[in-house]
C-alpha atoms as a PDB file:
ATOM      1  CA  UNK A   1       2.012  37.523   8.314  1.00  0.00           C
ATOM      2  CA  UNK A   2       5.381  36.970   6.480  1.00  0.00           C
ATOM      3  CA  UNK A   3       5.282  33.117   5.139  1.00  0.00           C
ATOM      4  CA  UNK A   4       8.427  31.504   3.700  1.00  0.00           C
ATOM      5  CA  UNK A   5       9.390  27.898   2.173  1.00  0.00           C
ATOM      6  CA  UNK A   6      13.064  27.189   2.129  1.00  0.00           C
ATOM      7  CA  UNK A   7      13.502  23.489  -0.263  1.00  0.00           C
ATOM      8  CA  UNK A   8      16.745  21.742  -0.071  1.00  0.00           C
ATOM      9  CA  UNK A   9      17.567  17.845  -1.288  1.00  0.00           C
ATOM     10  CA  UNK A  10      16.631  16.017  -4.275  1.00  0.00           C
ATOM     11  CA  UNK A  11      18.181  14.658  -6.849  1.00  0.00           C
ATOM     12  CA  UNK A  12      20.569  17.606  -7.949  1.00  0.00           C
ATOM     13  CA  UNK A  13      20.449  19.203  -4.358  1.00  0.00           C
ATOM     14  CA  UNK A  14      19.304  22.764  -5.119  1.00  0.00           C
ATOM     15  CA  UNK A  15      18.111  24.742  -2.571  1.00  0.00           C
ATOM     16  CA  UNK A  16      14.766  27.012  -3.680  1.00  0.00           C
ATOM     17  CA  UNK A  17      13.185  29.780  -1.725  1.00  0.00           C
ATOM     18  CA  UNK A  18       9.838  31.435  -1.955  1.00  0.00           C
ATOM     19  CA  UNK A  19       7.939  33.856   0.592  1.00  0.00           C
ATOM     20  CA  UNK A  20       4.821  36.335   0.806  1.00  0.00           C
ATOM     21  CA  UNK A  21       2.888  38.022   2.483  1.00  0.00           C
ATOM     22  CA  UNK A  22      -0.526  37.060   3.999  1.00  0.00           C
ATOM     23  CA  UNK A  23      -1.774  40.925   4.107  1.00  0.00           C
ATOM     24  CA  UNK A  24      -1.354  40.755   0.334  1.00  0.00           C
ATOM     25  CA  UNK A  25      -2.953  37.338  -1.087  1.00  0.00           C
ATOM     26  CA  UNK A  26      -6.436  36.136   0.203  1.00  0.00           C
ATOM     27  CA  UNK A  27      -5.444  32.675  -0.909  1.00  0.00           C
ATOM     28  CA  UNK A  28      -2.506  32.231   1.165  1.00  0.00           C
ATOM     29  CA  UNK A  29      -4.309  33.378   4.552  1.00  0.00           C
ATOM     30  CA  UNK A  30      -6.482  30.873   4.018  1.00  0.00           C
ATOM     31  CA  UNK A  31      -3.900  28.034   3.768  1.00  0.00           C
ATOM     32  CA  UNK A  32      -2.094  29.211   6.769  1.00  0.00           C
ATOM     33  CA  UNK A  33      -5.074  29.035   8.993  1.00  0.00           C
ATOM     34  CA  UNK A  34      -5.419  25.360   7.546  1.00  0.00           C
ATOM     35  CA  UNK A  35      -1.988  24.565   8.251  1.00  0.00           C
ATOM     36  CA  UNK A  36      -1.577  22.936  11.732  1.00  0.00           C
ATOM     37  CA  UNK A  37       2.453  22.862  12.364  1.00  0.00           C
ATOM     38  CA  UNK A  38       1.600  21.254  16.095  1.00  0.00           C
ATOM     39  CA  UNK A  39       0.364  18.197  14.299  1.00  0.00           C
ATOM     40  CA  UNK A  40       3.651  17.618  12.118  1.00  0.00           C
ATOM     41  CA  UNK A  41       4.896  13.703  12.831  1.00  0.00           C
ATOM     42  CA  UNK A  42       8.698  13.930  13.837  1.00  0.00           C
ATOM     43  CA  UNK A  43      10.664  14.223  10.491  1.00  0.00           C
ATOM     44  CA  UNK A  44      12.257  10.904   9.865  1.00  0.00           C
ATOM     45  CA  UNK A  45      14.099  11.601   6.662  1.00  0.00           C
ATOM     46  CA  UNK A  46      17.834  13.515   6.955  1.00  0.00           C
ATOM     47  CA  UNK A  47      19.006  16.419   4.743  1.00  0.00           C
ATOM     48  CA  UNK A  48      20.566  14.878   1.122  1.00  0.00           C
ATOM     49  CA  UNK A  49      18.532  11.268   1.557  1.00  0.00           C
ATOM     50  CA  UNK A  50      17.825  10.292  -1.241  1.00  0.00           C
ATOM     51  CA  UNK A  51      15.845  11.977  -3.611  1.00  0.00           C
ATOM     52  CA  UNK A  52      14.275  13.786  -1.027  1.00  0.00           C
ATOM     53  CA  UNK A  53      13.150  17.369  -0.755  1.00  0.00           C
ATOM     54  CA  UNK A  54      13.313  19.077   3.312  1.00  0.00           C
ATOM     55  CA  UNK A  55      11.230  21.762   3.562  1.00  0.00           C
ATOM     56  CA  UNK A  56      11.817  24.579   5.874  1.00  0.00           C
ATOM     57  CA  UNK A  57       8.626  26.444   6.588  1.00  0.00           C
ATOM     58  CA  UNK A  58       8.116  29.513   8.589  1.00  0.00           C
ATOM     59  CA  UNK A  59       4.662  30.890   9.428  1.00  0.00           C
ATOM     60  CA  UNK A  60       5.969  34.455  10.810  1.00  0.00           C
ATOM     61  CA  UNK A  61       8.574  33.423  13.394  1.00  0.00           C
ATOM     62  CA  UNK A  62       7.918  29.769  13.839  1.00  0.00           C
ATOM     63  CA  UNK A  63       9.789  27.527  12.161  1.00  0.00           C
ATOM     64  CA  UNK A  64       9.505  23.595  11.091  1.00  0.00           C
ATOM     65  CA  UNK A  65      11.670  21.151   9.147  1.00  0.00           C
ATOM     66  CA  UNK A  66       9.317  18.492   7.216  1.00  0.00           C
ATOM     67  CA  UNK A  67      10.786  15.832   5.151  1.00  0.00           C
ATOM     68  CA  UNK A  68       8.650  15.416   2.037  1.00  0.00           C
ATOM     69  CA  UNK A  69       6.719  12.446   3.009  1.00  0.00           C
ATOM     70  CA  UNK A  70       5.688  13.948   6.412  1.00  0.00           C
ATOM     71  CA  UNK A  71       4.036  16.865   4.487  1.00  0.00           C
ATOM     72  CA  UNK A  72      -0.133  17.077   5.403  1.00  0.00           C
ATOM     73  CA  UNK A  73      -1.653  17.917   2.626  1.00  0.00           C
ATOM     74  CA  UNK A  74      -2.464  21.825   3.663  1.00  0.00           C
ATOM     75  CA  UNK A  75       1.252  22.604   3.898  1.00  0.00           C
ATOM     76  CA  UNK A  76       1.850  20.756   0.649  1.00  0.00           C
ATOM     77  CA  UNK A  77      -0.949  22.867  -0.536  1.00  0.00           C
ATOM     78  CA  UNK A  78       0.659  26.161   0.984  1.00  0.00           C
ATOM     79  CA  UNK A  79       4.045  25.420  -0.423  1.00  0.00           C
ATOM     80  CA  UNK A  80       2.507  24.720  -3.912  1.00  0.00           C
ATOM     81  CA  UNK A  81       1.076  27.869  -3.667  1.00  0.00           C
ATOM     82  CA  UNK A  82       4.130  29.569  -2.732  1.00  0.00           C
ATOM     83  CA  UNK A  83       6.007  28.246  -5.375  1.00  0.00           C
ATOM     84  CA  UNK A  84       3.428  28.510  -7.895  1.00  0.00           C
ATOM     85  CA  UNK A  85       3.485  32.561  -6.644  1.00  0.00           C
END
């Protein structure tokens, strides 16, 4: 399963991008399966608020937009992890 984090907002605006590959890292199978997009809250923060980040997450084909603060702790864990890849 292709997995990929899109950042934008913040401070200086800059957008960063990170993706992988489930088939190829234990670790980040395991936080997909933890990550439950149906349970999101609606994202109440708009692109360039602030200090902000927006994440853009995409778990093979589906696709959510999370304001930072709306983040459950497995996708902040998943996106870590993707950026830390």
């Amino acid at each position: 399963m292709r997995v990929s984090v899109v950042r934008s907002g913040g401070f200086a605006g800059v957008e960063r991008r990170a993706e992988a590959d489930t088939a190829e890292d234990p670790a980040l199978e395991a936080l997909v399966s933890r990550s439950d997009l149906d349970s999101l809250p609606p994202r109440r923060e708009r692109r360039g608020g602030g200090d902000r980040f927006v994440y853009e997450i995409d778990l093979d084909g589906r696709t959510v937009t999370v304001g930072e603060s709306q983040l459950t702790e497995p996708l902040r864990e998943l996106v870590g992890h993707l950026f830390r890849s």
